[in-house]
Protein backbone atom coordinates (compact mmCIF):
# COMPACT_ATOMS: atom_id res chain seq x y z
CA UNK A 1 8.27 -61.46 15.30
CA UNK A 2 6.34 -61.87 12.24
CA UNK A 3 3.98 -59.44 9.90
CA UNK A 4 0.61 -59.16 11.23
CA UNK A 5 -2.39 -56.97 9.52
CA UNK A 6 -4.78 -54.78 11.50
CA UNK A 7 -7.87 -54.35 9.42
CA UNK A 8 -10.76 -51.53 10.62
CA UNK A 9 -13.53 -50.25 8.36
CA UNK A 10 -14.17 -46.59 9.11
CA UNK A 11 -16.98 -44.08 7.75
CA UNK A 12 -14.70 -41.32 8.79
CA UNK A 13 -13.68 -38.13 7.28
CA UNK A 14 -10.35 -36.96 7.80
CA UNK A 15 -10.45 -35.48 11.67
CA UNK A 16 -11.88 -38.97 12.20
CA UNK A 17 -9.51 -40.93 10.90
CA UNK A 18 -6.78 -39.20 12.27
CA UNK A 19 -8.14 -39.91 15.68
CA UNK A 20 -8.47 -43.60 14.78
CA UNK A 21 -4.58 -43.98 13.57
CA UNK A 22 -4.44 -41.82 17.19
CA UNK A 23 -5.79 -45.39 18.95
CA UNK A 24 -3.67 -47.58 16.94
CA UNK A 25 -0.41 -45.94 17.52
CA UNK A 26 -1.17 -45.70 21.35
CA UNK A 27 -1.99 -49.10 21.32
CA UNK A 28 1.73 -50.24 19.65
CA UNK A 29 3.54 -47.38 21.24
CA UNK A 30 2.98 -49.05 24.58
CA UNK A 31 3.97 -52.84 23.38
CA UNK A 32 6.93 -54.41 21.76
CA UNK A 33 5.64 -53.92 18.30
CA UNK A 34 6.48 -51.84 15.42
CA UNK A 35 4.14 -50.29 12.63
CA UNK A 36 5.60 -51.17 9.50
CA UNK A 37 3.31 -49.49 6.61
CA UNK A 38 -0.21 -48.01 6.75
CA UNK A 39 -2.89 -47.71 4.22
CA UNK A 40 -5.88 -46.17 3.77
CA UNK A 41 -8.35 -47.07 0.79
CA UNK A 42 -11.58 -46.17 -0.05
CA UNK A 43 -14.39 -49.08 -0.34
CA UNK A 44 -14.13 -50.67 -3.76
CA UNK A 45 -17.80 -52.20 -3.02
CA UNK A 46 -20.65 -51.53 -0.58
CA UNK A 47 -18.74 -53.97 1.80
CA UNK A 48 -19.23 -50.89 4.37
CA UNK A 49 -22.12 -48.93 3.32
CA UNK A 50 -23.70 -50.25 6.45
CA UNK A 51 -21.88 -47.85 8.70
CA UNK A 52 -22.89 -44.90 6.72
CA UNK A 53 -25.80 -45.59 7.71
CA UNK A 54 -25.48 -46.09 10.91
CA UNK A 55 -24.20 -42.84 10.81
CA UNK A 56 -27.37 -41.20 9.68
CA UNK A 57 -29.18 -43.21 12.49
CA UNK A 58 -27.17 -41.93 15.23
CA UNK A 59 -26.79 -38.60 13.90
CA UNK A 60 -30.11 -38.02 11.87
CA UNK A 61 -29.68 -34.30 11.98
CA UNK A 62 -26.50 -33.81 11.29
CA UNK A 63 -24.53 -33.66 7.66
CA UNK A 64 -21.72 -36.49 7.03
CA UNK A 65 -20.10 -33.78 5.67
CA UNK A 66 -16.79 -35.31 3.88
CA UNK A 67 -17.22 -38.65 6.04
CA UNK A 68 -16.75 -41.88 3.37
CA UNK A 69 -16.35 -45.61 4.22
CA UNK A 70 -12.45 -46.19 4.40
CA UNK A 71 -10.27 -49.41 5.04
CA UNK A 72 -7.73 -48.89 7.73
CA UNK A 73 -4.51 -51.53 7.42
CA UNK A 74 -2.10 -51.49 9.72
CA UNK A 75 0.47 -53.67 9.00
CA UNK A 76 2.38 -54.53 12.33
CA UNK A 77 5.92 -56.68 13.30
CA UNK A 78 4.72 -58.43 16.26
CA UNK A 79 4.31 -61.30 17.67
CA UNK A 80 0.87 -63.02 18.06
CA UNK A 81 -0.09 -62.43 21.50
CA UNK A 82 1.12 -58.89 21.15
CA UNK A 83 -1.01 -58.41 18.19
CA UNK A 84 -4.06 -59.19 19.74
CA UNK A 85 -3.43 -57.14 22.81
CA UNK A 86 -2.90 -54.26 20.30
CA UNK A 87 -6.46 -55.56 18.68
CA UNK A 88 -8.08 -55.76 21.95
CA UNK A 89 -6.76 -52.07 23.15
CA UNK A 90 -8.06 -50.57 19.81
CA UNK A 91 -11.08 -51.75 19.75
CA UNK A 92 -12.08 -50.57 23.39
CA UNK A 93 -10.64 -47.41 22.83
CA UNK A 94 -12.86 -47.32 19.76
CA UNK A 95 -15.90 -48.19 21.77
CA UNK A 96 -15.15 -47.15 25.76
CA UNK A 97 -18.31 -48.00 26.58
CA UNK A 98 -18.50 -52.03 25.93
CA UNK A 99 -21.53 -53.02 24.77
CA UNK A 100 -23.90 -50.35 26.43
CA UNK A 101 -26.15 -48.30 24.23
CA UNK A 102 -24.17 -45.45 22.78
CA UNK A 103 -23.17 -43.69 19.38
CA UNK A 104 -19.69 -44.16 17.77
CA UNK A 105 -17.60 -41.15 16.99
CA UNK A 106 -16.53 -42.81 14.13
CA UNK A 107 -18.74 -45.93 12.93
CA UNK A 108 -16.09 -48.89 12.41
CA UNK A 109 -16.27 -52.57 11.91
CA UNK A 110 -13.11 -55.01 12.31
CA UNK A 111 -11.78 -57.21 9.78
C-alpha cells in the first residue's frame, strides 16, 4: 500500500465541510484503506472562485454566510485500485444525482 492524495475544492463553510469529510470517511471506512493526515487550507489564489459563484447562481437569494473556497486533502494508505474506488464513491455521494440538472449542497471541484 502506498500514499495516495485525495484533493476536493469546496466553497463550504464549516457544517459543509464537515459533511464532506462525512463522504470521505464513509468512503475509506468501508475499504481496506486508512486516512493518514487531513488538511484543510484556504485558496491562496482565485483557483476556486468559480464555485462561489456558482453558489450565488444556484442560491441567488440566499447569503453565503461564512461559506469560503477551501482545499480538502486527504492523504490515504491504499492501494491504487482502492483509491479510486474511494474517488469514485466520493464523488457520487457528492453529486447523487449524476449528471442531471441539480444544485450542489456544497459546490466542489476535484483535483
Amino acid at each position: 500500500m502506498r500514499g495516495r492524495r485525495l484533493r476536493l475544492g469546496l466553497y463550504a463553510d464549516e457544517q459543509g465541510l464537515a459533511r464532506v469529510q462525512g463522504l470521505v470517511e464513509d468512503a475509506v471506512g468501508t475499504r481496506n484503506a486508512r486516512i493518514v493526515n487531513r488538511t484543510v487550507a484556504h485558496a491562496a489564489d482565485d483557483s476556486l472562485d468559480f464555485l462561489a459563484e456558482q453558489w450565488t447562481i444556484e442560491h441567488p437569494d440566499r447569503s453565503p454566510g461564512s461559506r469560503q473556497p477551501v482545499e480538502l486533502q486527504v492523504h490515504l494508505r491504499c492501494s491504487l485500485r482502492t483509491w479510486r474506488a474511494i474517488r469514485k464513491a466520493v464523488l457520487a455521494a457528492l453529486c447523487p444525482e449524476g449528471s442531471a440538472p441539480h444544485t450542489c449542497r456544497v459546490p466542489w471541484a476535484v483535483g
